[in-house]
PDB file of N, CA and C in Angstrom:
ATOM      1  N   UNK A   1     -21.128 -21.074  -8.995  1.00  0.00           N
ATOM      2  CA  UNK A   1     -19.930 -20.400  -8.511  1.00  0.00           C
ATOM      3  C   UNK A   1     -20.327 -19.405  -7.419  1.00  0.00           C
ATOM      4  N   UNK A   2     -19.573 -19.712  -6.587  1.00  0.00           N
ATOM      5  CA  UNK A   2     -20.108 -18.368  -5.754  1.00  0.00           C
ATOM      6  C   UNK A   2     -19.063 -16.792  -5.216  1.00  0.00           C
ATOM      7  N   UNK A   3     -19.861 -15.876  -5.232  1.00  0.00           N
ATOM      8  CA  UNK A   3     -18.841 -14.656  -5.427  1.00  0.00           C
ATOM      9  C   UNK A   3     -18.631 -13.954  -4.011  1.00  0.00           C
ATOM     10  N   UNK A   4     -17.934 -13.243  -4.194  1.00  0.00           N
ATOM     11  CA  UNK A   4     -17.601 -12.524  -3.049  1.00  0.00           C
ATOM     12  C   UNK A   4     -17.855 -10.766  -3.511  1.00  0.00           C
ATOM     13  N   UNK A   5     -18.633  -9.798  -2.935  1.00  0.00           N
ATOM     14  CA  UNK A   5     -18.403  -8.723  -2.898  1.00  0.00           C
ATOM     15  C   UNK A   5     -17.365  -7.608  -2.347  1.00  0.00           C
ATOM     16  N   UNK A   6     -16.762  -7.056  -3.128  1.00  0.00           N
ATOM     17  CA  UNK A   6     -16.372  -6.417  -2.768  1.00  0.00           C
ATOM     18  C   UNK A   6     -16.737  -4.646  -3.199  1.00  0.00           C
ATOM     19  N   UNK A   7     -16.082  -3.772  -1.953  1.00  0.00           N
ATOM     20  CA  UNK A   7     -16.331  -1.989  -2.224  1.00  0.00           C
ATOM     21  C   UNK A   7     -15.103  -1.474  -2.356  1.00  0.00           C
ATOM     22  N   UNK A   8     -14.743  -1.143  -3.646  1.00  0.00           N
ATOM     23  CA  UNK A   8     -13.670  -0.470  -4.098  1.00  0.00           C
ATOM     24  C   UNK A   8     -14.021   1.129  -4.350  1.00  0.00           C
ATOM     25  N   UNK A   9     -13.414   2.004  -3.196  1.00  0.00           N
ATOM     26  CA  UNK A   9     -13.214   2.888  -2.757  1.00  0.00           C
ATOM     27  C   UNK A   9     -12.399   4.265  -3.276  1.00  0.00           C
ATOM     28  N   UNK A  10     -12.564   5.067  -3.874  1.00  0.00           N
ATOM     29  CA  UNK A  10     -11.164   5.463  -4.996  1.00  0.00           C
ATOM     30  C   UNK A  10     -10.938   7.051  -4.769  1.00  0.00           C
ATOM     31  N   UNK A  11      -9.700   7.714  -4.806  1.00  0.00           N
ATOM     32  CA  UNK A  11      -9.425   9.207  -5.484  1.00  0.00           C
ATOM     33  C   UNK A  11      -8.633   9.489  -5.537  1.00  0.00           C
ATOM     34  N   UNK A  12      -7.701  10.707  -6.130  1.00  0.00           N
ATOM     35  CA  UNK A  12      -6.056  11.001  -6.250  1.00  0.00           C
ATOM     36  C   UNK A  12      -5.417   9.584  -6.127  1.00  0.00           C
ATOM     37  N   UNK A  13      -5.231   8.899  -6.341  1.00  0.00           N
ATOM     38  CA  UNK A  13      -4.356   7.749  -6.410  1.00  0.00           C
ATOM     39  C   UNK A  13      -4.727   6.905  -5.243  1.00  0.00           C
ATOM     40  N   UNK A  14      -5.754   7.187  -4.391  1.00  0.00           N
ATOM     41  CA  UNK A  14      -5.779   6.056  -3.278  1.00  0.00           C
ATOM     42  C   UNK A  14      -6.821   5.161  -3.677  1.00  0.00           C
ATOM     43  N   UNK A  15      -6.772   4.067  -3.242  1.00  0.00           N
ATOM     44  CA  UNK A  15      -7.798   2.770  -3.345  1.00  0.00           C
ATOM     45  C   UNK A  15      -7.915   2.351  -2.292  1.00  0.00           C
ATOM     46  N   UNK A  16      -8.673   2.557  -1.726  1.00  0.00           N
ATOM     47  CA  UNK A  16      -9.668   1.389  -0.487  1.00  0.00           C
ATOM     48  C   UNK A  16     -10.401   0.290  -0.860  1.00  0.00           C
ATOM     49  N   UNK A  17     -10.300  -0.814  -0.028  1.00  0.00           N
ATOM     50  CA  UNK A  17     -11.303  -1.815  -0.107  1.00  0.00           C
ATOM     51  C   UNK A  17     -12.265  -1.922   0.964  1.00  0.00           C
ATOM     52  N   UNK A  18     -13.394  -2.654   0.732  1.00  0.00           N
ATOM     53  CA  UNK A  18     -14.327  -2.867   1.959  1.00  0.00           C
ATOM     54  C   UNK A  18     -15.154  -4.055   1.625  1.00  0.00           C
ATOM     55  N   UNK A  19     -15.518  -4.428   2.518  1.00  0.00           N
ATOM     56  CA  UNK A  19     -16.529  -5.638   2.302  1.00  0.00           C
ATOM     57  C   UNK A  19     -18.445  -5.517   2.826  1.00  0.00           C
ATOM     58  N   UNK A  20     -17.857  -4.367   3.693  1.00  0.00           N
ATOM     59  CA  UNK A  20     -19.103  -3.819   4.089  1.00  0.00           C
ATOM     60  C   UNK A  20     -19.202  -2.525   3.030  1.00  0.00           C
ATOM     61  N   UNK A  21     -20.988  -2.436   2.721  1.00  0.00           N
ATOM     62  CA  UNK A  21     -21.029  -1.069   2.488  1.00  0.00           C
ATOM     63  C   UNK A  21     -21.538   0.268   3.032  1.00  0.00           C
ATOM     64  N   UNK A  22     -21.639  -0.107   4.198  1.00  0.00           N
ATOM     65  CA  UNK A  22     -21.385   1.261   5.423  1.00  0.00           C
ATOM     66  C   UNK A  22     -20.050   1.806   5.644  1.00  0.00           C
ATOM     67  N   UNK A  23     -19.672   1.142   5.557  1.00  0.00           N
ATOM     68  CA  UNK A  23     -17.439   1.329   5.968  1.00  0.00           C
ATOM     69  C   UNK A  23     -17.659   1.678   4.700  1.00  0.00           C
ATOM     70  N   UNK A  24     -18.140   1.050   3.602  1.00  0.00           N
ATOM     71  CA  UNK A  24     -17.739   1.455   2.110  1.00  0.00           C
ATOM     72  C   UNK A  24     -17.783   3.358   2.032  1.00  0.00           C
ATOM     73  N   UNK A  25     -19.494   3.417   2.387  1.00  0.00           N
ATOM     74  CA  UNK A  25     -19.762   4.899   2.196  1.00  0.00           C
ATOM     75  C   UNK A  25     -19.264   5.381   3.005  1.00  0.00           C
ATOM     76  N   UNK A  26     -18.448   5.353   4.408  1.00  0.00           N
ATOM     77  CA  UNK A  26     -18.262   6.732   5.542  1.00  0.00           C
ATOM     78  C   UNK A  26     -16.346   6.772   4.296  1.00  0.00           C
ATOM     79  N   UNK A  27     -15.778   5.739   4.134  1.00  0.00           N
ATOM     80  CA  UNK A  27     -14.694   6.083   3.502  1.00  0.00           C
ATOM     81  C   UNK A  27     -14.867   6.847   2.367  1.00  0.00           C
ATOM     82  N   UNK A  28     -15.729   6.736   1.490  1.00  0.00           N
ATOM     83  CA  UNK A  28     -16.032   7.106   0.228  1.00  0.00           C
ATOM     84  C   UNK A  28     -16.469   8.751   0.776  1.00  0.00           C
ATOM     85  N   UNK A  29     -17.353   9.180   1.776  1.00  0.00           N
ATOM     86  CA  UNK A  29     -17.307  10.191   1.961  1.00  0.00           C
ATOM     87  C   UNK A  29     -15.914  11.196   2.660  1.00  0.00           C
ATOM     88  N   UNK A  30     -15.298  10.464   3.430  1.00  0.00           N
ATOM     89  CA  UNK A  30     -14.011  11.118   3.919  1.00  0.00           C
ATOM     90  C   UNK A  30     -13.263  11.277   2.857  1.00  0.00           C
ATOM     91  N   UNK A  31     -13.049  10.528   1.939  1.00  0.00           N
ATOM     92  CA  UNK A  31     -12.697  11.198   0.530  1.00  0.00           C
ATOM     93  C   UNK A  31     -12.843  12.157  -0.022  1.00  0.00           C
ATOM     94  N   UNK A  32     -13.844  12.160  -0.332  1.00  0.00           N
ATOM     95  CA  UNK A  32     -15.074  13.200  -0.755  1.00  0.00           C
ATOM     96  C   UNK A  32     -14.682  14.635  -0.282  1.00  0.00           C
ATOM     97  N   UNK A  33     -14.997  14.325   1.252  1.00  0.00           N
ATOM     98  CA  UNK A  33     -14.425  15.971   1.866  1.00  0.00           C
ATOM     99  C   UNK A  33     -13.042  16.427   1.670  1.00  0.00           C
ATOM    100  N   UNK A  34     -12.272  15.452   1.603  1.00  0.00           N
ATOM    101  CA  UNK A  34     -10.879  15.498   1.992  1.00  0.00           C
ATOM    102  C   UNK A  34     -10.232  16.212   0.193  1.00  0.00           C
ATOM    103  N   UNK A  35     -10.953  15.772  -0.509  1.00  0.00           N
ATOM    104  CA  UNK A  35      -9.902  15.507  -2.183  1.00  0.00           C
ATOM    105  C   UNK A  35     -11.537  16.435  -3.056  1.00  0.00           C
ATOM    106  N   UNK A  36     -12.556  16.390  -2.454  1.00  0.00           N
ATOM    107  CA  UNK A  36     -13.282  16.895  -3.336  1.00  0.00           C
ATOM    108  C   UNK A  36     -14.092  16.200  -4.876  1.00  0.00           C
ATOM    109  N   UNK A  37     -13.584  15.021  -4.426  1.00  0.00           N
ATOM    110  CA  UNK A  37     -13.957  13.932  -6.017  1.00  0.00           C
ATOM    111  C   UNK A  37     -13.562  12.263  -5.194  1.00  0.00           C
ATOM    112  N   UNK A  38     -14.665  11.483  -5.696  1.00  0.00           N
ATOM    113  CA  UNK A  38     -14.234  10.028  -5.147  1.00  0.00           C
ATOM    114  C   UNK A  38     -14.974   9.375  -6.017  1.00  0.00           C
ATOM    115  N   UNK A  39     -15.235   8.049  -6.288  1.00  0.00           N
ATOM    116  CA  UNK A  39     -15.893   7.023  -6.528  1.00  0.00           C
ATOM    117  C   UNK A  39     -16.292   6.082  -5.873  1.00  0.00           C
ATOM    118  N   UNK A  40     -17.302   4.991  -5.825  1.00  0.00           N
ATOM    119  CA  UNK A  40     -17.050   3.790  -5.095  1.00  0.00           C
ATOM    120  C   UNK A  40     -17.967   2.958  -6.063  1.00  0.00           C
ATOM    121  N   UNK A  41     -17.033   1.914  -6.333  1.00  0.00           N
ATOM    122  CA  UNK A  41     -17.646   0.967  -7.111  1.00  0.00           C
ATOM    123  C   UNK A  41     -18.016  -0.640  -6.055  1.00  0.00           C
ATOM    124  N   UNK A  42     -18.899  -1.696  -6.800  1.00  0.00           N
ATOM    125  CA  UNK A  42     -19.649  -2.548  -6.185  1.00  0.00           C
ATOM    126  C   UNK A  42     -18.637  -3.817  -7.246  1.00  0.00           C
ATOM    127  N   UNK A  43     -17.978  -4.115  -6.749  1.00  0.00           N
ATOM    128  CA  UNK A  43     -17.263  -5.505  -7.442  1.00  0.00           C
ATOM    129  C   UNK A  43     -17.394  -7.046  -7.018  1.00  0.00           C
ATOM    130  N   UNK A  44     -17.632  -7.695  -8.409  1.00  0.00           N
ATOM    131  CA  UNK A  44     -18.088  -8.839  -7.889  1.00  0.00           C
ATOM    132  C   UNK A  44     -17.130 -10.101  -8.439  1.00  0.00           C
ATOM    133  N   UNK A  45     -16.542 -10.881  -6.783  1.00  0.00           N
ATOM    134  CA  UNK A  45     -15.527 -11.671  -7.239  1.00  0.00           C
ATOM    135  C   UNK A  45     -15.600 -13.301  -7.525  1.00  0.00           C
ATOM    136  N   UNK A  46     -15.279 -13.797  -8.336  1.00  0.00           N
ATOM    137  CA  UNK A  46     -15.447 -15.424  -8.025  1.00  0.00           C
ATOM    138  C   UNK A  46     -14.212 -16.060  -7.827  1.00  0.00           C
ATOM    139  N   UNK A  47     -13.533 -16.560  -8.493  1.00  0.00           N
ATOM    140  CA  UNK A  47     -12.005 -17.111  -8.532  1.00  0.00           C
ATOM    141  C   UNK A  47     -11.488 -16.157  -7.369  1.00  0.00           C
ATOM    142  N   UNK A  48     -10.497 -16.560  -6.319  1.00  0.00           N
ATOM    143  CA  UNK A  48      -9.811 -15.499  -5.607  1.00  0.00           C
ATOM    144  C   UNK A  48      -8.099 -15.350  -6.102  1.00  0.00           C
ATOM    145  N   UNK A  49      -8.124 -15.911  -7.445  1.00  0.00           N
ATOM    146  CA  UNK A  49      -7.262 -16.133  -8.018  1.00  0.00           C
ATOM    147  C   UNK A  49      -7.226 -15.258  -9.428  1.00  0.00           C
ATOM    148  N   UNK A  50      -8.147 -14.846  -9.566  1.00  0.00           N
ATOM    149  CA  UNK A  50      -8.808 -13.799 -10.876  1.00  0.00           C
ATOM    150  C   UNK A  50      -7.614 -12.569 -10.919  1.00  0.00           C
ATOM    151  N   UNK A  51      -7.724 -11.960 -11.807  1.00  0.00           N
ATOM    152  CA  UNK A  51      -7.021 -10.207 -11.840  1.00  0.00           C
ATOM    153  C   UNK A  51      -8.237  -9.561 -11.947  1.00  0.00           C
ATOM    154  N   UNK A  52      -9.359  -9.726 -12.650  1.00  0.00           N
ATOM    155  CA  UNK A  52     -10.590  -9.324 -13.329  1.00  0.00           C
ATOM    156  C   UNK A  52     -11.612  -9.580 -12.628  1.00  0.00           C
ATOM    157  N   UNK A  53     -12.587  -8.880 -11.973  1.00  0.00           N
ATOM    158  CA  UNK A  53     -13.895  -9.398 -11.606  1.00  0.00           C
ATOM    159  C   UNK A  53     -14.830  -9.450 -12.599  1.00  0.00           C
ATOM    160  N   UNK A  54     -15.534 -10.075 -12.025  1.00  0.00           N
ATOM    161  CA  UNK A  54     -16.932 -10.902 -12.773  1.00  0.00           C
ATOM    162  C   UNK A  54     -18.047  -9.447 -13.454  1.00  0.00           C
ATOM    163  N   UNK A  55     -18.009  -8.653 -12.662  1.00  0.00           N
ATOM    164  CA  UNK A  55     -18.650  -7.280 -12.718  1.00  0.00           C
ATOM    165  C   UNK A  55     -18.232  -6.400 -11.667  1.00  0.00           C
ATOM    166  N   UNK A  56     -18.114  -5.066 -12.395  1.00  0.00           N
ATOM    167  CA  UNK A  56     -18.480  -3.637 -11.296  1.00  0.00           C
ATOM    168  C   UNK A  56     -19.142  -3.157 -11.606  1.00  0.00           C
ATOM    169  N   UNK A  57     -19.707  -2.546 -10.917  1.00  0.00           N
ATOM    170  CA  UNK A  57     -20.973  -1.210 -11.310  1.00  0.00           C
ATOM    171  C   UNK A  57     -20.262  -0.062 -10.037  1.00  0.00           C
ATOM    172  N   UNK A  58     -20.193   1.507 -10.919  1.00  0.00           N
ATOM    173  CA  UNK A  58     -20.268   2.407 -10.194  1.00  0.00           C
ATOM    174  C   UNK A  58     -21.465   2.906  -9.353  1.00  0.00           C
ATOM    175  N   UNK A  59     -21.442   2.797  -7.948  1.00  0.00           N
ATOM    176  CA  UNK A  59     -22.968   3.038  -6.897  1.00  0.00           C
ATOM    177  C   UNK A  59     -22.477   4.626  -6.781  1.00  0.00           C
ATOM    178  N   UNK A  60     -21.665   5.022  -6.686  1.00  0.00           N
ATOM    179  CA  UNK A  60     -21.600   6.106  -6.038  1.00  0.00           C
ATOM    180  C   UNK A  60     -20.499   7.337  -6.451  1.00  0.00           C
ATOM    181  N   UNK A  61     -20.655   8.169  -7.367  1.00  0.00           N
ATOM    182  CA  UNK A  61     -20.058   9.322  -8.070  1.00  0.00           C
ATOM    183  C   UNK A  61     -20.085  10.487  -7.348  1.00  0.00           C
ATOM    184  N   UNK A  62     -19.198  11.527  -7.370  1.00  0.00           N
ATOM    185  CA  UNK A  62     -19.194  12.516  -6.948  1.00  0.00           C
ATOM    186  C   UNK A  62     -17.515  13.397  -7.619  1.00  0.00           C
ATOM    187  N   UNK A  63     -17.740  14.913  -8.006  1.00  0.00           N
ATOM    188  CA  UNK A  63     -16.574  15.530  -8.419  1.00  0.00           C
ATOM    189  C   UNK A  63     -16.033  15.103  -9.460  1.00  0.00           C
ATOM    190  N   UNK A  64     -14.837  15.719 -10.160  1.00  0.00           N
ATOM    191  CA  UNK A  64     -14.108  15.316 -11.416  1.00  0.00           C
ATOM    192  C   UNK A  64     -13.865  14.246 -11.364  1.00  0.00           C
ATOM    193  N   UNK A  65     -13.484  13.260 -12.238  1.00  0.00           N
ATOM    194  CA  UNK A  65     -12.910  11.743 -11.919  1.00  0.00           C
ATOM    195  C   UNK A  65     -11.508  11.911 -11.613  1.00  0.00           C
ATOM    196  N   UNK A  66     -11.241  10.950 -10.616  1.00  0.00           N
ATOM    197  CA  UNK A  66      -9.802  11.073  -9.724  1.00  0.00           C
ATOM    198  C   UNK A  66      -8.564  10.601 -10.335  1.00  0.00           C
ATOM    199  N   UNK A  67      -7.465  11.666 -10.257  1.00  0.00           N
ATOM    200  CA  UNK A  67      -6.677  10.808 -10.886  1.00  0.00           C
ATOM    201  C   UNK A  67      -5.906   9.892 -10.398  1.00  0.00           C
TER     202      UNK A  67
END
């Protein structure tokens, strides 16, 4: 099967996507400054038909968790 990566981007209620993870981190940091708390997780897709990916792993934490 083969997957697709994706960078899910997160804080106060916003979600970004990315496929790169340079775009991943400069968004994840404009967050960051902007809200003071972000996440960015590493998601991995197969079906493009899924609700659920295959795996995430959190790469990148910072601040309270967002609501």
């Amino acid at each position: 099967m083969q997957t697709t990566t994706v960078y899910h981007i997160f804080s106060n209620s916003i979600d970004l996507f990315e496929h790169d993870l340079n775009k991943a981190k400069s968004k994840f940091n404009a967050l960051l400054n902007k809200y003071g708390t972000a996440r960015l997780y590493e998601e991995k897709w197969g079906d493009k038909d899924s609700l659920d990916p295959i795996s995430e792993d959190c790469i990148m934490s910072e601040g309270d968790f967002p609501c």
